[in-house]
Protein backbone atom coordinates (compact mmCIF):
# COMPACT_ATOMS: atom_id res chain seq x y z
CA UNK A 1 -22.70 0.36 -5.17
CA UNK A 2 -24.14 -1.49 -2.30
CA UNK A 3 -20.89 -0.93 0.22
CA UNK A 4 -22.19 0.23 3.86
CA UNK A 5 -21.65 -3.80 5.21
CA UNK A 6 -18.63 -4.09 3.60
CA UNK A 7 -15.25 -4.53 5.29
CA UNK A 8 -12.00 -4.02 3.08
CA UNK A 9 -8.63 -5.18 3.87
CA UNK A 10 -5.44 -3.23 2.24
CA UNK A 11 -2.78 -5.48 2.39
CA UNK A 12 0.72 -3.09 1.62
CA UNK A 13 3.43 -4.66 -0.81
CA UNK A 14 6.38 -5.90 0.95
CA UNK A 15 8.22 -3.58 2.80
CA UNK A 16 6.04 -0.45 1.91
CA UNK A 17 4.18 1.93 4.71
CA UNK A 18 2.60 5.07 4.68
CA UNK A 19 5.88 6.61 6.16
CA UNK A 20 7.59 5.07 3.06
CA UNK A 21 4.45 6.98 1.09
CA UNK A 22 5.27 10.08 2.76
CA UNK A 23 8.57 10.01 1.81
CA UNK A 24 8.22 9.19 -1.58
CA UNK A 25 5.64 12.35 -1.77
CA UNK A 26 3.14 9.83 -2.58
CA UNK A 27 0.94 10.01 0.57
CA UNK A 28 -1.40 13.13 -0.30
CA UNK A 29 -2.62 11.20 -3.12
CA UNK A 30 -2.70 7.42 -1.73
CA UNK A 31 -4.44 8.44 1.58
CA UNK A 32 -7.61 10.83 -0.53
CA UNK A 33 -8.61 7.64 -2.60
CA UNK A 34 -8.76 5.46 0.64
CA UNK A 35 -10.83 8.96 3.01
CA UNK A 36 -13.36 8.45 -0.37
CA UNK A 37 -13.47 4.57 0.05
CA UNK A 38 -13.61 4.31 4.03
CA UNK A 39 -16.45 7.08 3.81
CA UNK A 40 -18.83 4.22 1.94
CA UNK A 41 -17.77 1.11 3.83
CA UNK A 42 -18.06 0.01 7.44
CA UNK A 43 -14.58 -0.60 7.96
CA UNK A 44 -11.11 -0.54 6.30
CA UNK A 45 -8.14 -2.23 7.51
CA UNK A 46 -4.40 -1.26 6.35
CA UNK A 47 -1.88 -3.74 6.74
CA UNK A 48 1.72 -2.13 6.48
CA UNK A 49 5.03 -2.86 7.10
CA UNK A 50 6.09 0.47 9.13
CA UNK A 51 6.59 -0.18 12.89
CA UNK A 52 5.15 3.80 13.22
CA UNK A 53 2.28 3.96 11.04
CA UNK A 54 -0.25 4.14 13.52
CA UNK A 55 0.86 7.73 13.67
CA UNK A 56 -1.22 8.50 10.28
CA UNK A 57 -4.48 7.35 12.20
CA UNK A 58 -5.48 11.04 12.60
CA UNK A 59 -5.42 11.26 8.88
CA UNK A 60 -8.41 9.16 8.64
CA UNK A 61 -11.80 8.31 10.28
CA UNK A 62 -12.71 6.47 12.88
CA UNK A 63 -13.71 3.26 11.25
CA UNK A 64 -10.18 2.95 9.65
CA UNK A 65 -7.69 0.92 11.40
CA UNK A 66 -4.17 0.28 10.88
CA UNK A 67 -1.98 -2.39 11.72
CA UNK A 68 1.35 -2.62 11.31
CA UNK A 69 3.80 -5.34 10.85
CA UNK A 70 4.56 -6.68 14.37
CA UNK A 71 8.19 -5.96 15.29
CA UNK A 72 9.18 -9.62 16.28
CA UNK A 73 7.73 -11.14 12.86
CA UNK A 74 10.36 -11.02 9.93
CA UNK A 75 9.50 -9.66 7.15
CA UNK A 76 9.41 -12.75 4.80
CA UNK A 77 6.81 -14.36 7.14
CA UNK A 78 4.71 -11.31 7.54
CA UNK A 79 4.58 -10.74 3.51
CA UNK A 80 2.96 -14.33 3.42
């Protein structure tokens, strides 16, 4: 698989984060597949719906970036 130019975009369901992962006990497993998948691309974005999720940054490398549902946007606009 030809992937090194590639740029994926992760787009979370509504109202999920990785601190909602974490919580769930579901984190461990989500965040391996995604280490595996950033490791072949060029870059991977995450877009979540927890205000703190840039905290789980240093769980992945450096061409991973997450970005979090602004505070001021509701929810029901974000998800669209």
């Amino acid at each position: 698989m030809e992937t090194k130019d590639s740029t994926v975009a992760v787009f979370f369901t509504r109202g999920m984060s990785f601190a909602a992962w974490d919580r769930l006990g579901m984190l461990k497993r989500e965040i391996h597949i995604y280490q595996r998948l950033a490791s072949e691309i060029r870059q991977l974005y995450f877009f979540t719906y927890g205000n703190a999720d840039a905290r789980y940054k240093g769980l992945f490398p450096s061409n991973v970036r997450i970005i979090p549902k602004p505070r001021f946007i509701p929810v029901i606009l974000y998800s669209v």
